[in-house]
PDB file of N, CA and C in Angstrom:
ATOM      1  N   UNK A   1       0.780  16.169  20.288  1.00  0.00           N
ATOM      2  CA  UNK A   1       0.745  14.747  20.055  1.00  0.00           C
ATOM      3  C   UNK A   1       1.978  14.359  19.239  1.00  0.00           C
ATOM      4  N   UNK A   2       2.434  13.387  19.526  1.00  0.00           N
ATOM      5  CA  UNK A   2       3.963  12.662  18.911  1.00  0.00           C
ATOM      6  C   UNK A   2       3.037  12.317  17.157  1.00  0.00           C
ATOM      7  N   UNK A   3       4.213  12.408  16.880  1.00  0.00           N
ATOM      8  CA  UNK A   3       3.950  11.685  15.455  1.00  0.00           C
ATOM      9  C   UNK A   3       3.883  10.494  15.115  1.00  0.00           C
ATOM     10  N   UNK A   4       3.092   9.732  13.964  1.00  0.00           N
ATOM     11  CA  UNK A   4       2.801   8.187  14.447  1.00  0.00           C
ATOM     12  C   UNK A   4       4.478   7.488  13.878  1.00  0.00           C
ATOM     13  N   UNK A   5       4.610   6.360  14.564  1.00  0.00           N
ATOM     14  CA  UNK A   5       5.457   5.902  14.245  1.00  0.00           C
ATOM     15  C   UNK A   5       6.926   6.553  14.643  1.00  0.00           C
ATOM     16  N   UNK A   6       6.923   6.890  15.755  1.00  0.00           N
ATOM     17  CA  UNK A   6       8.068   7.585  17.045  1.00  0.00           C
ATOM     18  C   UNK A   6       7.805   6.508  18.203  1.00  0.00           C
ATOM     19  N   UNK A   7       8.665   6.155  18.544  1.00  0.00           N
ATOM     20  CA  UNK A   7       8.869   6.025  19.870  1.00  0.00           C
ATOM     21  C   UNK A   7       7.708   6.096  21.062  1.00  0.00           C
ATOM     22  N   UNK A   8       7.128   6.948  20.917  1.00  0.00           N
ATOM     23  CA  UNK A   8       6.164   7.730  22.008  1.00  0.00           C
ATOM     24  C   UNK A   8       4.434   7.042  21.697  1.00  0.00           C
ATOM     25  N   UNK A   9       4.903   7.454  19.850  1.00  0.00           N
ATOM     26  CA  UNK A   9       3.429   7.032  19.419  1.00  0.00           C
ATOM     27  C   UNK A   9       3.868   5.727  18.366  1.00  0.00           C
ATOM     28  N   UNK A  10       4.560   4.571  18.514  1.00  0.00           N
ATOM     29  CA  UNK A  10       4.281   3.541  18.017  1.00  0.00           C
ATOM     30  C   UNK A  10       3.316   3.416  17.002  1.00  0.00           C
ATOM     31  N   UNK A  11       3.091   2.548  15.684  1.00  0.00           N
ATOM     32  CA  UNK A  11       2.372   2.186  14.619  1.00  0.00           C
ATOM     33  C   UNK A  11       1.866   0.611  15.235  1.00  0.00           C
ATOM     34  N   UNK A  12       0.521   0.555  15.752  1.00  0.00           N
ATOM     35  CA  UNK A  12      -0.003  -0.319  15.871  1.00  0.00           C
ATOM     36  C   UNK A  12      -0.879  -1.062  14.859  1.00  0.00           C
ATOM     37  N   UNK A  13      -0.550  -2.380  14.770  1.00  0.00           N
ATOM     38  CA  UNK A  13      -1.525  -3.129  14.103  1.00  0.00           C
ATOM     39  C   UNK A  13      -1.554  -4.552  14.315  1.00  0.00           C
ATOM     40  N   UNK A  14      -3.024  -5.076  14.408  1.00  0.00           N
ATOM     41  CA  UNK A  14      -3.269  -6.121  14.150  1.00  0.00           C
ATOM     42  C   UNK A  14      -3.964  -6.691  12.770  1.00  0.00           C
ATOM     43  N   UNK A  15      -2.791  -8.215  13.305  1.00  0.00           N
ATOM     44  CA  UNK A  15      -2.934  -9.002  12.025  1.00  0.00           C
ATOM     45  C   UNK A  15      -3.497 -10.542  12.070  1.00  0.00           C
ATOM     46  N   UNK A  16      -3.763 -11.244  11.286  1.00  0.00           N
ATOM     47  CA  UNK A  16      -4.310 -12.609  11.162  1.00  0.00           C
ATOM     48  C   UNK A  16      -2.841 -13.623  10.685  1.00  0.00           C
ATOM     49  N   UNK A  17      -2.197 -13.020  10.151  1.00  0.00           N
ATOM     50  CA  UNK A  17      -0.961 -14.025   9.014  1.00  0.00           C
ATOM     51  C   UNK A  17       0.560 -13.635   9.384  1.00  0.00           C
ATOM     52  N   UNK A  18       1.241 -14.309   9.335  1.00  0.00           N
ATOM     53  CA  UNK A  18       2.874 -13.964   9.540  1.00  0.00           C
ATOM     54  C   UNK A  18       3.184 -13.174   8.461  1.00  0.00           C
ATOM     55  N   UNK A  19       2.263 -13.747   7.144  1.00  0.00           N
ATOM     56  CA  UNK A  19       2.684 -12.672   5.945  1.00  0.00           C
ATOM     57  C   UNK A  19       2.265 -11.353   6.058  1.00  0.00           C
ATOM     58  N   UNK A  20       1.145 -10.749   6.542  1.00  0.00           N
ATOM     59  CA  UNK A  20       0.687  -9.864   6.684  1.00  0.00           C
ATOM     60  C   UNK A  20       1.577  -8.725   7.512  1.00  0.00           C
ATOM     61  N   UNK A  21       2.189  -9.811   8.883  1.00  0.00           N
ATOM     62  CA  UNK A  21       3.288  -9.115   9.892  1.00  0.00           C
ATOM     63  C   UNK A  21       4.329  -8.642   9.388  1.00  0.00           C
ATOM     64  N   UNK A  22       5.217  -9.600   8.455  1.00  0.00           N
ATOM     65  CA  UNK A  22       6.221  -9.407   7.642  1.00  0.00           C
ATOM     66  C   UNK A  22       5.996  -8.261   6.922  1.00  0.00           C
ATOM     67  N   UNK A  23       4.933  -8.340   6.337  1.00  0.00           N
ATOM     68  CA  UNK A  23       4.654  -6.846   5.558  1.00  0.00           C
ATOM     69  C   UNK A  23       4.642  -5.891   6.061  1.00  0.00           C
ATOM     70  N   UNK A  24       4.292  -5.163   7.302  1.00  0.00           N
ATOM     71  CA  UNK A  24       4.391  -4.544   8.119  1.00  0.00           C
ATOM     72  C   UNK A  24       5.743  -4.459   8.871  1.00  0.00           C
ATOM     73  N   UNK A  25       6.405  -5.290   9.146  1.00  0.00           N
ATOM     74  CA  UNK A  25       7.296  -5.241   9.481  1.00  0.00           C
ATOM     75  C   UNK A  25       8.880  -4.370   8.902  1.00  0.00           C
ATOM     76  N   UNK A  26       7.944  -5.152   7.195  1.00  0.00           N
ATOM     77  CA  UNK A  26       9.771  -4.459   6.604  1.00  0.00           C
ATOM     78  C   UNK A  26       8.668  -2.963   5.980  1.00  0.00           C
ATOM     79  N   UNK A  27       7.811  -2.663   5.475  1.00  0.00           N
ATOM     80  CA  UNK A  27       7.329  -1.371   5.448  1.00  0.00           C
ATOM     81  C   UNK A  27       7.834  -0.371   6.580  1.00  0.00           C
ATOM     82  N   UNK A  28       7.622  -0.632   7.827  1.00  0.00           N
ATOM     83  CA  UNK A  28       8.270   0.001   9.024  1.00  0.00           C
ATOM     84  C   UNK A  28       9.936  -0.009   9.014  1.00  0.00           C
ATOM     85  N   UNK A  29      10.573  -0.638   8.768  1.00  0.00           N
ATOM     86  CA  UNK A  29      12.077  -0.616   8.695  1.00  0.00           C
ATOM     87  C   UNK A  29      12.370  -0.037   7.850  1.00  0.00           C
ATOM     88  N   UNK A  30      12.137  -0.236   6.829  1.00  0.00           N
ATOM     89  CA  UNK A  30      12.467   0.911   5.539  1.00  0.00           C
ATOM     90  C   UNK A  30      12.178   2.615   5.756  1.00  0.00           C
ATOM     91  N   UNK A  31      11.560   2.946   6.680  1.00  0.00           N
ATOM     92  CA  UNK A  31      10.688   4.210   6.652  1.00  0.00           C
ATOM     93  C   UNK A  31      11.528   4.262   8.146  1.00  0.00           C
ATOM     94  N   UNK A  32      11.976   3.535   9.561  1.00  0.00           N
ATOM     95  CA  UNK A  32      12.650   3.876  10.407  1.00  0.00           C
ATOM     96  C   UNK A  32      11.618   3.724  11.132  1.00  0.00           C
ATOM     97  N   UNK A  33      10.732   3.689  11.330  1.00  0.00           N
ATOM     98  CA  UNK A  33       9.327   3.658  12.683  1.00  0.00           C
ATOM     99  C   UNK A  33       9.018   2.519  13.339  1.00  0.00           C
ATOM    100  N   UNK A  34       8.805   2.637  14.351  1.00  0.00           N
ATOM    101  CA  UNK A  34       8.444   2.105  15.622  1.00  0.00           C
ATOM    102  C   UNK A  34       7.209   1.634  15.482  1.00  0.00           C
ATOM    103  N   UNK A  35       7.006   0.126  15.596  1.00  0.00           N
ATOM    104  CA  UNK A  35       5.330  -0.645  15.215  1.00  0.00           C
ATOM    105  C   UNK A  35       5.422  -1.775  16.906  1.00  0.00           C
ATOM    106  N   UNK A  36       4.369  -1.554  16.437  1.00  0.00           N
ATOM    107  CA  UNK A  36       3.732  -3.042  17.877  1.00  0.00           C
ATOM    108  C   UNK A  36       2.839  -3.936  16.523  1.00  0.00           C
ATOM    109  N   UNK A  37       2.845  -5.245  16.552  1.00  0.00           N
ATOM    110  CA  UNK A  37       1.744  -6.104  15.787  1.00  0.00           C
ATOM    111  C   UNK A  37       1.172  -6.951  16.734  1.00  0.00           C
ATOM    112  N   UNK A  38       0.064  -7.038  16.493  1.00  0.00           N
ATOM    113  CA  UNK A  38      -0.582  -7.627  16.950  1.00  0.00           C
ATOM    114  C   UNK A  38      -1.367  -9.060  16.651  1.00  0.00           C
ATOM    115  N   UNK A  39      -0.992 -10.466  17.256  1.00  0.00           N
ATOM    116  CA  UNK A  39      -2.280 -11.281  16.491  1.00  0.00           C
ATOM    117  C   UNK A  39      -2.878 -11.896  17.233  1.00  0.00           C
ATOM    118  N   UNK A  40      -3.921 -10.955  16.358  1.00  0.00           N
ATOM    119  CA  UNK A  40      -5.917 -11.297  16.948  1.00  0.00           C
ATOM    120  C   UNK A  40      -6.607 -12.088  16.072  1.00  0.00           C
ATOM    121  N   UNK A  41      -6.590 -13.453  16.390  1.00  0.00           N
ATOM    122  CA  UNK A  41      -8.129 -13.922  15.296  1.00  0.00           C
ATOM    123  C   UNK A  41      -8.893 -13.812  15.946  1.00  0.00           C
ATOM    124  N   UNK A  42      -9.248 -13.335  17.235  1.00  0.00           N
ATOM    125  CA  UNK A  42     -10.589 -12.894  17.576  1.00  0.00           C
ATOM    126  C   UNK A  42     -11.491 -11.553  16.425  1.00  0.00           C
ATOM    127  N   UNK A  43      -9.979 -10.825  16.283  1.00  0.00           N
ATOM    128  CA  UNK A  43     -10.444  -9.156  15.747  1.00  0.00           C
ATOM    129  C   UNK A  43     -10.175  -8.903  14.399  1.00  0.00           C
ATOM    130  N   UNK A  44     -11.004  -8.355  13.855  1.00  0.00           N
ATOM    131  CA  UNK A  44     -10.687  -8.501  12.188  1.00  0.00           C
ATOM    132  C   UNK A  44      -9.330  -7.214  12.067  1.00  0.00           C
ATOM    133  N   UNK A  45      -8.376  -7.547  10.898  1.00  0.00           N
ATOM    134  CA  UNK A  45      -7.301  -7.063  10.866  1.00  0.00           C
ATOM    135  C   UNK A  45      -7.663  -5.371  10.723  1.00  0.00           C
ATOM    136  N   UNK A  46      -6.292  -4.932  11.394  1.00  0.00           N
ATOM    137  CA  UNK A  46      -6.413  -3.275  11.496  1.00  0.00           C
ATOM    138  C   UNK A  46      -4.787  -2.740  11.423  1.00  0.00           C
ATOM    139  N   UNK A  47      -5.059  -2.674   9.786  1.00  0.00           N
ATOM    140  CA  UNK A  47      -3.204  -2.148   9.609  1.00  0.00           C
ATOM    141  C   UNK A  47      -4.098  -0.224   9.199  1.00  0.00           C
ATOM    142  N   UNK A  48      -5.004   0.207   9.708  1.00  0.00           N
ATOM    143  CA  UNK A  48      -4.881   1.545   9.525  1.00  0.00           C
ATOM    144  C   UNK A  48      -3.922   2.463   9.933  1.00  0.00           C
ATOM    145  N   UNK A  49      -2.857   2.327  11.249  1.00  0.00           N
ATOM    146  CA  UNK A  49      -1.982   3.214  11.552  1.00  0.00           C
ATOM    147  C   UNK A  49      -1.106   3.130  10.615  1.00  0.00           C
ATOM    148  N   UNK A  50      -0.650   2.067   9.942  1.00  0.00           N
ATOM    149  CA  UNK A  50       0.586   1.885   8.913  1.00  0.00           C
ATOM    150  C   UNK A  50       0.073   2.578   7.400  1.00  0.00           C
ATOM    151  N   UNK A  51      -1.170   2.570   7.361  1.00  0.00           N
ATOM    152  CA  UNK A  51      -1.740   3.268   6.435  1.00  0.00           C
ATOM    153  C   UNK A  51      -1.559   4.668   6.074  1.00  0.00           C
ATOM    154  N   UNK A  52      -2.420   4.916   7.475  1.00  0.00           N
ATOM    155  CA  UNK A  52      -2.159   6.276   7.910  1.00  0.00           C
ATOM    156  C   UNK A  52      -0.777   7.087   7.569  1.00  0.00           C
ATOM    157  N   UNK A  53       0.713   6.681   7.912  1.00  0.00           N
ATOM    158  CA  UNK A  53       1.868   6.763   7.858  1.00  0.00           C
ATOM    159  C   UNK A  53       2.571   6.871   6.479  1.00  0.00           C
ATOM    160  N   UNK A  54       2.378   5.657   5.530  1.00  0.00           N
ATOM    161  CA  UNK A  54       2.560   5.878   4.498  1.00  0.00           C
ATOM    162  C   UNK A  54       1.845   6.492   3.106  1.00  0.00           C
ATOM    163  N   UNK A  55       0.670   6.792   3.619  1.00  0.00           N
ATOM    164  CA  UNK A  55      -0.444   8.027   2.978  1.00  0.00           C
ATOM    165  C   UNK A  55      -0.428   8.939   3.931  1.00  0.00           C
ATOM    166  N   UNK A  56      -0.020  10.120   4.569  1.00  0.00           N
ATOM    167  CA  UNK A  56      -0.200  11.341   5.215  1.00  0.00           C
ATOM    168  C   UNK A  56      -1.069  12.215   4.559  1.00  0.00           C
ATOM    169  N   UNK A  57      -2.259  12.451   5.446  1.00  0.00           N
ATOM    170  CA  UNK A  57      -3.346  13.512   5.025  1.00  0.00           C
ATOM    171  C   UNK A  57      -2.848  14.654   4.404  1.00  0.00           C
ATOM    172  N   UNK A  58      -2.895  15.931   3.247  1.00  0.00           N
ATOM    173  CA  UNK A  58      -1.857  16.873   3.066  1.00  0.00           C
ATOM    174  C   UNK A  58      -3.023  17.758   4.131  1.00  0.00           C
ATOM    175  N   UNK A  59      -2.182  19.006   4.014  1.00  0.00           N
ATOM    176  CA  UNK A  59      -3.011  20.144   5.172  1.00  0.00           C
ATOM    177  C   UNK A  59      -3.654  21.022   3.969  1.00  0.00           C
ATOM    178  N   UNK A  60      -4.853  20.736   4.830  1.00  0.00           N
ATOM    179  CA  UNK A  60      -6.102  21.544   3.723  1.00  0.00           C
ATOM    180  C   UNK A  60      -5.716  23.077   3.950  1.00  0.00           C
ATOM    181  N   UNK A  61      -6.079  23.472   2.482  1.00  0.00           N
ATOM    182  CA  UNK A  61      -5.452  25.182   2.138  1.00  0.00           C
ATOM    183  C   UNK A  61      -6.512  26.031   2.977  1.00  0.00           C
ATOM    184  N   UNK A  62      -6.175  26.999   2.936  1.00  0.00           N
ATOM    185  CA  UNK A  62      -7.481  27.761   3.688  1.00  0.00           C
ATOM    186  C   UNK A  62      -8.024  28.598   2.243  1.00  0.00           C
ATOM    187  N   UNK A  63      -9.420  28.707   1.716  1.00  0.00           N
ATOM    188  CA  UNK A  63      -9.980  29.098   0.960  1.00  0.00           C
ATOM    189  C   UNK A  63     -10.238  30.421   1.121  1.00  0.00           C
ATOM    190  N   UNK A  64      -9.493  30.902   1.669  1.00  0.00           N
ATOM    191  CA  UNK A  64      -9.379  32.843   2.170  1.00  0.00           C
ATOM    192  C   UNK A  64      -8.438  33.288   0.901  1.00  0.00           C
ATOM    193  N   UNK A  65      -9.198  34.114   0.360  1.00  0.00           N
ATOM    194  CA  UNK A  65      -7.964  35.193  -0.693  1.00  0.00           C
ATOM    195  C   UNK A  65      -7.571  35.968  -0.110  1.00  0.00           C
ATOM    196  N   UNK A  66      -6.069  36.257  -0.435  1.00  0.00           N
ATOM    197  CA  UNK A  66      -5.591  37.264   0.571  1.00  0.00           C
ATOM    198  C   UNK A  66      -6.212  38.616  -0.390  1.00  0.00           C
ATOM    199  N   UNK A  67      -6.474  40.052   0.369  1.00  0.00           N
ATOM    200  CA  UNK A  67      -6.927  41.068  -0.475  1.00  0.00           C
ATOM    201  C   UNK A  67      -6.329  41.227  -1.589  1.00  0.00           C
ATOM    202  N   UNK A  68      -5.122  41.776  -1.252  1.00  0.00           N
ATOM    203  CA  UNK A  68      -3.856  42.049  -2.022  1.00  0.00           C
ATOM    204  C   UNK A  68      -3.094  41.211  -3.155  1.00  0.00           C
ATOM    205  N   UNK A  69      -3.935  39.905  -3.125  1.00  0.00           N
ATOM    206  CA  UNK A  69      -3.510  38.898  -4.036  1.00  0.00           C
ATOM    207  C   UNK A  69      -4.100  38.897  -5.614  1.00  0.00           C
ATOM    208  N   UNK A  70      -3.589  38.552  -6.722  1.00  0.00           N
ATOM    209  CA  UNK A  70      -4.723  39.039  -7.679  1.00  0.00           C
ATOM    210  C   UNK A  70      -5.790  38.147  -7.823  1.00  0.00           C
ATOM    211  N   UNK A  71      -7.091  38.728  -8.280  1.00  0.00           N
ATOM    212  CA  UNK A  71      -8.440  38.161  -8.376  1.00  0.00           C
ATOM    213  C   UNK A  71      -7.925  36.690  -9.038  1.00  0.00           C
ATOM    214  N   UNK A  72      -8.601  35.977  -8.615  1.00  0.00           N
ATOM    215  CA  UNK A  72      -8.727  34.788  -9.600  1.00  0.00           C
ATOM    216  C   UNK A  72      -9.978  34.487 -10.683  1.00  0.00           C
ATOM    217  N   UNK A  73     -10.337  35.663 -10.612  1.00  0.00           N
ATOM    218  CA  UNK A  73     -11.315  35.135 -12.096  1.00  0.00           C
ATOM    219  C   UNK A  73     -10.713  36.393 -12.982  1.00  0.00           C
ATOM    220  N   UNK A  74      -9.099  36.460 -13.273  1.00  0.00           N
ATOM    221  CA  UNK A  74      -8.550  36.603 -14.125  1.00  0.00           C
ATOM    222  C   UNK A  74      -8.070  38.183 -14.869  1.00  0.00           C
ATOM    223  N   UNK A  75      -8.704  38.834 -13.928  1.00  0.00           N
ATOM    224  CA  UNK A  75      -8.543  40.326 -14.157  1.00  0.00           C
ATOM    225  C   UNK A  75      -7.733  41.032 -14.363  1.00  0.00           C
ATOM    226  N   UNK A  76      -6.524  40.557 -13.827  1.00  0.00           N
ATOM    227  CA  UNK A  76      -4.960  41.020 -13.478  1.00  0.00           C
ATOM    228  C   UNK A  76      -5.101  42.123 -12.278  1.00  0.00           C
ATOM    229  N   UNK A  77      -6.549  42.435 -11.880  1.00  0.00           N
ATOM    230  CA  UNK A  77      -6.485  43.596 -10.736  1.00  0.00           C
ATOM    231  C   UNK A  77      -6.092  42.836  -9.513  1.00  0.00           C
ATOM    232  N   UNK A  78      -6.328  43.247  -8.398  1.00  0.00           N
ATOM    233  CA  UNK A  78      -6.305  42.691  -6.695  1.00  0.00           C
ATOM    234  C   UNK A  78      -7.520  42.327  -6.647  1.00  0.00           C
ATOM    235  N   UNK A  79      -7.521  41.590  -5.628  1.00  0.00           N
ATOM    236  CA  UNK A  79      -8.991  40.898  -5.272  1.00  0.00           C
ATOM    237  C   UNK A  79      -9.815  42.233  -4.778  1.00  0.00           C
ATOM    238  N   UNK A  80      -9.059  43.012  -3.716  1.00  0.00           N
ATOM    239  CA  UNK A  80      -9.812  43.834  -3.492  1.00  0.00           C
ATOM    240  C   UNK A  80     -10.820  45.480  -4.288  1.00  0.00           C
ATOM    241  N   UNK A  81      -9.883  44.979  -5.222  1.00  0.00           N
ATOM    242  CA  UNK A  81     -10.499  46.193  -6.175  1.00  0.00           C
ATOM    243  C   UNK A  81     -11.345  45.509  -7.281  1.00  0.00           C
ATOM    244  N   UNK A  82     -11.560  44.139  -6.908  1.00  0.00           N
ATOM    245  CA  UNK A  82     -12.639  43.641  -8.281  1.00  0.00           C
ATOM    246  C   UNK A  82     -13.526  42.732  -7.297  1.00  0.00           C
ATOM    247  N   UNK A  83     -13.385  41.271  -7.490  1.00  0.00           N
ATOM    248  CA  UNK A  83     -14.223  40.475  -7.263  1.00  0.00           C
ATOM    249  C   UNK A  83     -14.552  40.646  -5.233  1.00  0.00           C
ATOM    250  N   UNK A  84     -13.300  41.048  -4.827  1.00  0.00           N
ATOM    251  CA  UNK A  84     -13.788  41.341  -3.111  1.00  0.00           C
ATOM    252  C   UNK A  84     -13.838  42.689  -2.900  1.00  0.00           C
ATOM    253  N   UNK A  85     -13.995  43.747  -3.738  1.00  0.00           N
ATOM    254  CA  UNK A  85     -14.627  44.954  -3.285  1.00  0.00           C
ATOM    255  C   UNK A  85     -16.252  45.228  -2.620  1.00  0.00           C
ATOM    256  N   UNK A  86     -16.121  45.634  -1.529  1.00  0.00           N
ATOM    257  CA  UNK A  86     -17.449  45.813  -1.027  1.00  0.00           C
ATOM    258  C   UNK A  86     -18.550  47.273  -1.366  1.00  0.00           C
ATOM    259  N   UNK A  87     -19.451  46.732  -2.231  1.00  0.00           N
ATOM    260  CA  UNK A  87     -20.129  47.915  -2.924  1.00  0.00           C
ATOM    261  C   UNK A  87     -21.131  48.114  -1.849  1.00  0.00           C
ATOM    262  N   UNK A  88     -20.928  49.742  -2.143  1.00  0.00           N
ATOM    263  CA  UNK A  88     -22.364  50.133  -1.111  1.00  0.00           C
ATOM    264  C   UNK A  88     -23.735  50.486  -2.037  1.00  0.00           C
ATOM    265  N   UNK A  89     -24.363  50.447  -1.255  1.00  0.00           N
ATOM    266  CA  UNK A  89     -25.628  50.986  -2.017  1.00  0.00           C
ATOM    267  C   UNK A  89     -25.943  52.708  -1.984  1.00  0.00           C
TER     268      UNK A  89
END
């Protein structure tokens, strides 16, 4: 999938106000991206793609310890020789 605000994938939004457009407008120029606006007074306003764009989700960490990494409850050992060692019975 294109990234929002390319060419391909445009930043869509609808608006109610010229001020609202304007706002959108120079937000998008400053940043270089590609918008469509829209005005709907049928449809209640939807600037979420421009949202979206200038808040980017970060990428969730993966909650996996690596073995070899040290424990985090502070041991100074490896994970695998303390808190992820698998004890047998």
């Amino acid at each position: 999938m294109a990234k929002l605000g390319t060419e391909k994938r445009p930043i869509i939004v609808h608006v109610h106000s010229d001020e609202k457009a304007r706002y959108v407008a120079e937000k998008c120029a400053e940043h270089g991206w590609h918008y469509i606006i829209g005005f709907e007074d049928d449809k209640p306003e939807d600037i979420s793609d421009l949202e979206r764009a200038l808040n980017p989700e970060k990428p969730i960490k993966s909650s996996k310890i690596n073995r070899n990494a040290p424990c985090p409850c502070g041991s100074g050992k490896k994970y695998k020789k303390c808190c992820g060692a698998v004890l047998k019975a």
